[in-house]
N, C-alpha and C. Protein backbone atom coordinates (compact mmCIF):
# COMPACT_ATOMS: atom_id res chain seq x y z
N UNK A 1 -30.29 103.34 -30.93
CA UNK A 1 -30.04 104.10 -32.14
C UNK A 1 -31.34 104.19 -32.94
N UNK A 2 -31.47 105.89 -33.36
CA UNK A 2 -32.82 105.34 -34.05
C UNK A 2 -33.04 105.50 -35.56
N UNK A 3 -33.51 104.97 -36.30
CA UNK A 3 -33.57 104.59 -37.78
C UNK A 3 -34.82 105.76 -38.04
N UNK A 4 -34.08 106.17 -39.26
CA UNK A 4 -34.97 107.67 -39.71
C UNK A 4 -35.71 107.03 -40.94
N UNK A 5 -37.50 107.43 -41.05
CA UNK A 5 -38.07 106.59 -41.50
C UNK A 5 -38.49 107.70 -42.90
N UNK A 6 -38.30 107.67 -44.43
CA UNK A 6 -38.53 108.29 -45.40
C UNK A 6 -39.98 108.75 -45.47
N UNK A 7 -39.96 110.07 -45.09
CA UNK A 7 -41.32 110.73 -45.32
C UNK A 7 -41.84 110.80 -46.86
N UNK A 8 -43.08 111.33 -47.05
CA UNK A 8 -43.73 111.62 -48.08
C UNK A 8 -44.23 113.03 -49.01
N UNK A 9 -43.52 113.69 -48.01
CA UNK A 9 -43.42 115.12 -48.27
C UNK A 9 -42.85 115.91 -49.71
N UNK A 10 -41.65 115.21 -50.15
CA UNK A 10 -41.43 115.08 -51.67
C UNK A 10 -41.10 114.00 -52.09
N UNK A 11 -41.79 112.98 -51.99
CA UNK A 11 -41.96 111.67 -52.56
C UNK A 11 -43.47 111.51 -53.34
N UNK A 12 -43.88 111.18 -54.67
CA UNK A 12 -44.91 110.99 -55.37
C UNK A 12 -45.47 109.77 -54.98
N UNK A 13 -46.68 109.37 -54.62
CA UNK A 13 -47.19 108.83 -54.35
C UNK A 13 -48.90 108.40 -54.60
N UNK A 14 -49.24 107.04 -55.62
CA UNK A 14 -50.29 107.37 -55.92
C UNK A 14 -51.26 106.17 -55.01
N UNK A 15 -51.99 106.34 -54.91
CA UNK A 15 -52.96 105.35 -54.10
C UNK A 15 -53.94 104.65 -54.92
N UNK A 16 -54.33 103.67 -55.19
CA UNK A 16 -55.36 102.67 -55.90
C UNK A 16 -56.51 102.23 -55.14
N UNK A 17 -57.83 102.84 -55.03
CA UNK A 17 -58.66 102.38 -54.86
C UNK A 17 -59.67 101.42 -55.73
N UNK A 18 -60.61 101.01 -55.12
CA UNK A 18 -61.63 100.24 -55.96
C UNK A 18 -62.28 101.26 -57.05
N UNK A 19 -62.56 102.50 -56.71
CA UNK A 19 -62.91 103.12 -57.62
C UNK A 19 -61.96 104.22 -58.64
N UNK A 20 -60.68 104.74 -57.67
CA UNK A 20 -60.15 105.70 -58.78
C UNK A 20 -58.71 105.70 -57.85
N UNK A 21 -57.84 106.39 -58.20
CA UNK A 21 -56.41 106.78 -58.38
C UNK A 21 -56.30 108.27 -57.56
N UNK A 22 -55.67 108.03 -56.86
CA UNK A 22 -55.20 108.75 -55.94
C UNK A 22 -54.32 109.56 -55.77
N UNK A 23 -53.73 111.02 -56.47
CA UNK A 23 -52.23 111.25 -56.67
C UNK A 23 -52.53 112.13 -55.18
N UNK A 24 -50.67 111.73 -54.62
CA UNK A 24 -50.65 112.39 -53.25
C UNK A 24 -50.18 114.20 -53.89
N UNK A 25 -50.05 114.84 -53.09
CA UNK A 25 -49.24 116.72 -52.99
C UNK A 25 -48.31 116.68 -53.98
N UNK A 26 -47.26 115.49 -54.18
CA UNK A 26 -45.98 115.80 -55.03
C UNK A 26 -46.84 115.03 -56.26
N UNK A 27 -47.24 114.08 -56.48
CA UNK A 27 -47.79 113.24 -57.75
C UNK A 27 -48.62 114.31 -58.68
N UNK A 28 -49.63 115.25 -57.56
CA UNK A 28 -50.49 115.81 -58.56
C UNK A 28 -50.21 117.48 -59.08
N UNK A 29 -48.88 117.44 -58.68
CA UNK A 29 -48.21 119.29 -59.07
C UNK A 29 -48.54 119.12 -60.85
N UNK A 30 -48.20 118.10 -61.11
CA UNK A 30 -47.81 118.46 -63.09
C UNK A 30 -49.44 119.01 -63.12
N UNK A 31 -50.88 118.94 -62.30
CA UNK A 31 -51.86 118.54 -62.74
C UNK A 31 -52.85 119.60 -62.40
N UNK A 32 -52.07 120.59 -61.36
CA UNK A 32 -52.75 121.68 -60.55
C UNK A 32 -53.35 122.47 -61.72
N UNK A 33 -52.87 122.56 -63.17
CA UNK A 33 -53.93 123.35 -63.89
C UNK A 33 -54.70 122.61 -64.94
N UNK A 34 -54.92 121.47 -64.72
CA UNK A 34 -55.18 120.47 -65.64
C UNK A 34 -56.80 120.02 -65.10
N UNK A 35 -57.73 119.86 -66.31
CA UNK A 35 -58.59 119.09 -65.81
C UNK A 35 -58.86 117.77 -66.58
N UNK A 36 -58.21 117.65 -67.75
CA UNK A 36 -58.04 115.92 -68.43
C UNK A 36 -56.63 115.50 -68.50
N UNK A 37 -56.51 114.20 -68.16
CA UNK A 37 -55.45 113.61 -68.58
C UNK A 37 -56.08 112.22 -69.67
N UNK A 38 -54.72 111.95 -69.91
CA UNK A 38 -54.77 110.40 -70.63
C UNK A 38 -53.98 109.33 -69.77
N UNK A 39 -54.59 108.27 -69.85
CA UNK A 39 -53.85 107.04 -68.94
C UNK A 39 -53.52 105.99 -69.50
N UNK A 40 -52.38 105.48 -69.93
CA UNK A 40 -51.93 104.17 -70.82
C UNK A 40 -51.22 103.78 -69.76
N UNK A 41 -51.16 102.75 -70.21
CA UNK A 41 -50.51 100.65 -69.24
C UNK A 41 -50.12 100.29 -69.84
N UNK A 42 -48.59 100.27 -69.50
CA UNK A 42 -47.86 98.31 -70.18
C UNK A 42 -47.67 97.92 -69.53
N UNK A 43 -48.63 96.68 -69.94
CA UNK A 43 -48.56 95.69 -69.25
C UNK A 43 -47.29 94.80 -68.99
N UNK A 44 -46.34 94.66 -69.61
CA UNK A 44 -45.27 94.17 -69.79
C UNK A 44 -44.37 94.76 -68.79
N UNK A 45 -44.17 95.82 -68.84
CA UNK A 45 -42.85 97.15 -67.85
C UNK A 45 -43.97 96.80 -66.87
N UNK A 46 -45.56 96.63 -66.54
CA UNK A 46 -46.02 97.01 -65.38
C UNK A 46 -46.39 98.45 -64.84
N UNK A 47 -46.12 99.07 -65.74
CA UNK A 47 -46.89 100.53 -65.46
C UNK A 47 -47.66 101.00 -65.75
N UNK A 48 -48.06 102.25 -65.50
CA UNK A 48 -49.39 103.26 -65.61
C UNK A 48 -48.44 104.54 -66.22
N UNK A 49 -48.85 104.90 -67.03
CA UNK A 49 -48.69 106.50 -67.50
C UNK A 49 -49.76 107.11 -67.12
N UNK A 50 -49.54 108.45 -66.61
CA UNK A 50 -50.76 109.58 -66.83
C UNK A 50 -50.66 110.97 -67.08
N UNK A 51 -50.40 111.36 -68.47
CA UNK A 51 -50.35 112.57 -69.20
C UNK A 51 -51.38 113.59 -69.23
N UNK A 52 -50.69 114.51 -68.44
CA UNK A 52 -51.78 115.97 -68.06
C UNK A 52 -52.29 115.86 -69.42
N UNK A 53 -53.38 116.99 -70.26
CA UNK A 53 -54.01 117.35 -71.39
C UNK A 53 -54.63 118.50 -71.11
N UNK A 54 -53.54 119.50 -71.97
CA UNK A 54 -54.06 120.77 -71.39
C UNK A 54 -55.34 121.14 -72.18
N UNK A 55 -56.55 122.08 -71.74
CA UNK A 55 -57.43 122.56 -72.46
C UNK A 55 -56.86 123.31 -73.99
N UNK A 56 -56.31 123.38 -74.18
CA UNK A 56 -55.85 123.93 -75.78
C UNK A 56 -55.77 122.84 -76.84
N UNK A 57 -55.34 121.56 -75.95
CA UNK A 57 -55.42 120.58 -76.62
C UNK A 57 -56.70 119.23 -76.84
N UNK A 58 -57.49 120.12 -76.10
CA UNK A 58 -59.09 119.65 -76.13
C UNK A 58 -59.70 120.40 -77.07
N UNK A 59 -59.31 121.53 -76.67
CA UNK A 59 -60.24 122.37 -77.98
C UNK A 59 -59.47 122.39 -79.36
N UNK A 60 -58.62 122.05 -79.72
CA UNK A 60 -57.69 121.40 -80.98
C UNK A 60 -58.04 120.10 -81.35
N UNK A 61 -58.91 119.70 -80.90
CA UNK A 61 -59.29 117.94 -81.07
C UNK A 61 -57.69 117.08 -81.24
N UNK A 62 -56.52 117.57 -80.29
CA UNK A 62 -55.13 116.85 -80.47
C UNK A 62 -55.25 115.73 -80.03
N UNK A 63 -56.23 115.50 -79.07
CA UNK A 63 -56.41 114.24 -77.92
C UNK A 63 -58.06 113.46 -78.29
N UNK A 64 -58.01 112.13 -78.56
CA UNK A 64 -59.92 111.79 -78.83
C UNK A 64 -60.46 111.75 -77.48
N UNK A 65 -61.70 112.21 -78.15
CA UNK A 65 -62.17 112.40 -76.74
C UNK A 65 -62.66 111.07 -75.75
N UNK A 66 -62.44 109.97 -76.45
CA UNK A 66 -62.49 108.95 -75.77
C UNK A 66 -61.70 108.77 -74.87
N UNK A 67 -60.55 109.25 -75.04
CA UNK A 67 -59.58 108.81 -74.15
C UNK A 67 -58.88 109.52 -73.09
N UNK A 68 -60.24 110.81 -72.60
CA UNK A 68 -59.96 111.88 -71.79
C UNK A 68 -60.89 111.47 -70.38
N UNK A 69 -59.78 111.27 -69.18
CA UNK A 69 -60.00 111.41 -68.14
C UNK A 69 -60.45 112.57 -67.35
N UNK A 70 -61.61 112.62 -66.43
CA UNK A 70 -61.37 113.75 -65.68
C UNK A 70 -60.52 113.76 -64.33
N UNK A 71 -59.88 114.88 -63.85
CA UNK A 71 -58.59 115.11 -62.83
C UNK A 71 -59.68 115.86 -62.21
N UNK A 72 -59.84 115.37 -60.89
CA UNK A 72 -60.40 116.07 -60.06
C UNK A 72 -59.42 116.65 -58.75
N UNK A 73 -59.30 117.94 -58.49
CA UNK A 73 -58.17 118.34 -57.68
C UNK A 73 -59.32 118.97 -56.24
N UNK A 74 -58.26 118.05 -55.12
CA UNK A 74 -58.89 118.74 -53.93
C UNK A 74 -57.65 119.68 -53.44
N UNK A 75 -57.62 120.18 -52.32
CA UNK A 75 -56.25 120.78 -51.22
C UNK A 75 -55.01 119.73 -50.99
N UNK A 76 -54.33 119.68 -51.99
CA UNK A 76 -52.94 119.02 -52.03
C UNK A 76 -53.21 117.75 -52.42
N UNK A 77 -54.06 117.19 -53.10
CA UNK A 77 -54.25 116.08 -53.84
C UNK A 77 -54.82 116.23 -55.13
N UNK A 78 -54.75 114.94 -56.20
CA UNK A 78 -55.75 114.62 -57.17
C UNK A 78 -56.16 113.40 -57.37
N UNK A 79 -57.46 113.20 -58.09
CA UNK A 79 -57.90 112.50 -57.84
C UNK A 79 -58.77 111.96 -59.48
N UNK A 80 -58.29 110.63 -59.98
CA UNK A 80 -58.81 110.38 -61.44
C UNK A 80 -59.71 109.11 -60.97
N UNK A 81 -61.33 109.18 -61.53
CA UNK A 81 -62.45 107.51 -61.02
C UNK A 81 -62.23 107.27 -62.49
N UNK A 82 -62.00 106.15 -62.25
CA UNK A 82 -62.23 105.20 -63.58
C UNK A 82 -61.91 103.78 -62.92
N UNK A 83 -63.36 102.91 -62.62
CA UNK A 83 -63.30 101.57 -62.37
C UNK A 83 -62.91 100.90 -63.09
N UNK A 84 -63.04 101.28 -64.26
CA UNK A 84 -62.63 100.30 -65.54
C UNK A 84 -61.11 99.80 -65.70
N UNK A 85 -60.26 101.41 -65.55
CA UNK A 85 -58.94 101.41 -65.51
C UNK A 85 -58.18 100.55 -64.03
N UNK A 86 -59.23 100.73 -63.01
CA UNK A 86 -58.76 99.84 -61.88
C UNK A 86 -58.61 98.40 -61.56
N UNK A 87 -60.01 97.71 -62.48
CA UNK A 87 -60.24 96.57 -62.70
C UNK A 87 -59.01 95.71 -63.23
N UNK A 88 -58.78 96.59 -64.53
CA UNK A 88 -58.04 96.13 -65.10
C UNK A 88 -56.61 96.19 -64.25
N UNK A 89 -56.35 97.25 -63.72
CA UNK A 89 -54.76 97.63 -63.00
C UNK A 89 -54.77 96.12 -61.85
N UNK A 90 -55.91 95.99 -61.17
CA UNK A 90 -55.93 94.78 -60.29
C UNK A 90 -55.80 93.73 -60.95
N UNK A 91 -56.31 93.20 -62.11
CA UNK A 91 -56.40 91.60 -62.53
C UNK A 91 -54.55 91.96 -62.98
N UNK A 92 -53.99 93.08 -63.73
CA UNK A 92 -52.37 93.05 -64.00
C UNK A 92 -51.64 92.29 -62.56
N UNK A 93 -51.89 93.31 -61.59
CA UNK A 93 -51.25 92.72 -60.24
C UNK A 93 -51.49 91.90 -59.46
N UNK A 94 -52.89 90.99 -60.03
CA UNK A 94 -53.37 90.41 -59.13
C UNK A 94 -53.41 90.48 -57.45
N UNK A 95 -54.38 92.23 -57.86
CA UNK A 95 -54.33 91.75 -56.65
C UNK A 95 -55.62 93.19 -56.17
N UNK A 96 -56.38 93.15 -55.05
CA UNK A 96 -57.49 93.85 -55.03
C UNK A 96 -56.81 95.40 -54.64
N UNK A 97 -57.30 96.49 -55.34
CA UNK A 97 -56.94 97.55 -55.71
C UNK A 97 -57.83 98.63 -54.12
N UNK A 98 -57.30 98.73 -52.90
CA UNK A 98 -58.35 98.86 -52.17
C UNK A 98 -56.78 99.55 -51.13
N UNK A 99 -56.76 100.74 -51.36
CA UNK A 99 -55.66 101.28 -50.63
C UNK A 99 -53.84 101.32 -51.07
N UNK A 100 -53.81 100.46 -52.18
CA UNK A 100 -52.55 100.26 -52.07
C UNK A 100 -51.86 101.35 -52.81
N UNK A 101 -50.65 101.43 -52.24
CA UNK A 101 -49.64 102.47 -52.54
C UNK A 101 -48.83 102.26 -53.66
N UNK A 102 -48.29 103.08 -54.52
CA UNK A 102 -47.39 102.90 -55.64
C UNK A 102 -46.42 104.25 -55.57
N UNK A 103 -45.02 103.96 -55.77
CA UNK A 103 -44.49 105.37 -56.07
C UNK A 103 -44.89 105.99 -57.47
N UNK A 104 -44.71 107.18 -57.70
CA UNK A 104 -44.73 107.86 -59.11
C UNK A 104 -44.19 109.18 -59.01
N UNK A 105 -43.00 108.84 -60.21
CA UNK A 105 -42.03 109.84 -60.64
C UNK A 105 -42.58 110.49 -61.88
N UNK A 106 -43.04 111.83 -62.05
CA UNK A 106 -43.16 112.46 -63.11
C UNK A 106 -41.73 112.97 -64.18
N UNK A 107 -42.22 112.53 -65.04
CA UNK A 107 -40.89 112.17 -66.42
C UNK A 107 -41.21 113.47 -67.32
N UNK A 108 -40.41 114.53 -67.02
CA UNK A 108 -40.37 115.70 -67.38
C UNK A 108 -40.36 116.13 -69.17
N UNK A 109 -39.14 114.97 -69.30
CA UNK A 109 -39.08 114.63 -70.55
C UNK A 109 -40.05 114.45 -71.94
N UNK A 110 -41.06 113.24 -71.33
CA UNK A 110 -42.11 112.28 -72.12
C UNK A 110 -43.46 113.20 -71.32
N UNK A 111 -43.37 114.38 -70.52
CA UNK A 111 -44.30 115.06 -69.86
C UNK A 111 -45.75 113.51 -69.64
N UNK A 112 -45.42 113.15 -68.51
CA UNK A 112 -46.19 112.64 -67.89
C UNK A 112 -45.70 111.54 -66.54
N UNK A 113 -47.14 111.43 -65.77
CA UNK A 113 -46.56 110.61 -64.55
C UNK A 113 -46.36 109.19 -64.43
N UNK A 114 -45.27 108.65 -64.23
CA UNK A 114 -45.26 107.09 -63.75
C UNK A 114 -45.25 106.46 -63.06
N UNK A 115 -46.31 105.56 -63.31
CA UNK A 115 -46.46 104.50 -61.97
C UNK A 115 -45.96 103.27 -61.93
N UNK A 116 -44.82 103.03 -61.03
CA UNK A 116 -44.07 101.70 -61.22
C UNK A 116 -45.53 100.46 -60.50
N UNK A 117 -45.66 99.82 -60.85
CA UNK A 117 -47.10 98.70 -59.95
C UNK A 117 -45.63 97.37 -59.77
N UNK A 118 -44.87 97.65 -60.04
CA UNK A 118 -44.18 96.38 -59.56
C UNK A 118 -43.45 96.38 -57.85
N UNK A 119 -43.19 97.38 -57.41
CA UNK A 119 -43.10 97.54 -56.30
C UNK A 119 -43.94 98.53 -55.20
N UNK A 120 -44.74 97.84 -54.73
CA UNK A 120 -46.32 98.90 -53.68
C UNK A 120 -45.15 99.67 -52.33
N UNK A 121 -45.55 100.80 -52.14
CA UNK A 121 -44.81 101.73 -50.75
C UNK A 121 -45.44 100.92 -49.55
């Protein structure tokens, strides 16, 4: 009998490297016209937020500019470097940030993506 194994095809999926964040085809749709987001952590729940920021709201000064990521988009991915934000995401999970998988459900609602870090794919 054979056991059918859950593809990734519409499943969000972000990847954690040493240097940056990884959104798979479904993770980085909210982001296809986006080139900043913002990224907040609680530490407590264990997650990552990451809220597109559209250019209207760059040029409105709505968002500081400190706290604007760049979204780099390739062919069915995106892609945010910030070692800083990784460092930190690893010492939360203890644990080295070098491939590992996380699901993430975009919250239509609170318009932005979540990353559960308490359970890795």
């Amino acid at each position: 009998m054979f056991t059918w194994i859950d593809g990734n095809m519409y499943h969000g999926i972000v990847t954690l490297y040493p240097n940056n964040f990884t959104l798979n085809h479904v993770a980085s749709q909210p982001f296809k016209e986006i080139r900043w987001c913002r990224i907040g952590i609680d530490e407590q729940a264990r997650k990552i937020a990451i809220r597109p920021v559209t250019k209207r709201e760059v040029d409105l000064n709505l968002v500081p500019l400190k706290q604007l990521h760049k979204v780099s988009l390739g062919k069915g991915y995106a892609r945010i470097s910030n070692k800083m934000m990784i460092n930190r995401i690893s010492e939360l999970i203890q644990n080295e940030c070098n491939g590992i998988k996380f699901s993430a459900v975009y919250d239509e609602r609170e318009k932005m993506l979540i990353i559960d870090l308490n359970e890795p794919c």
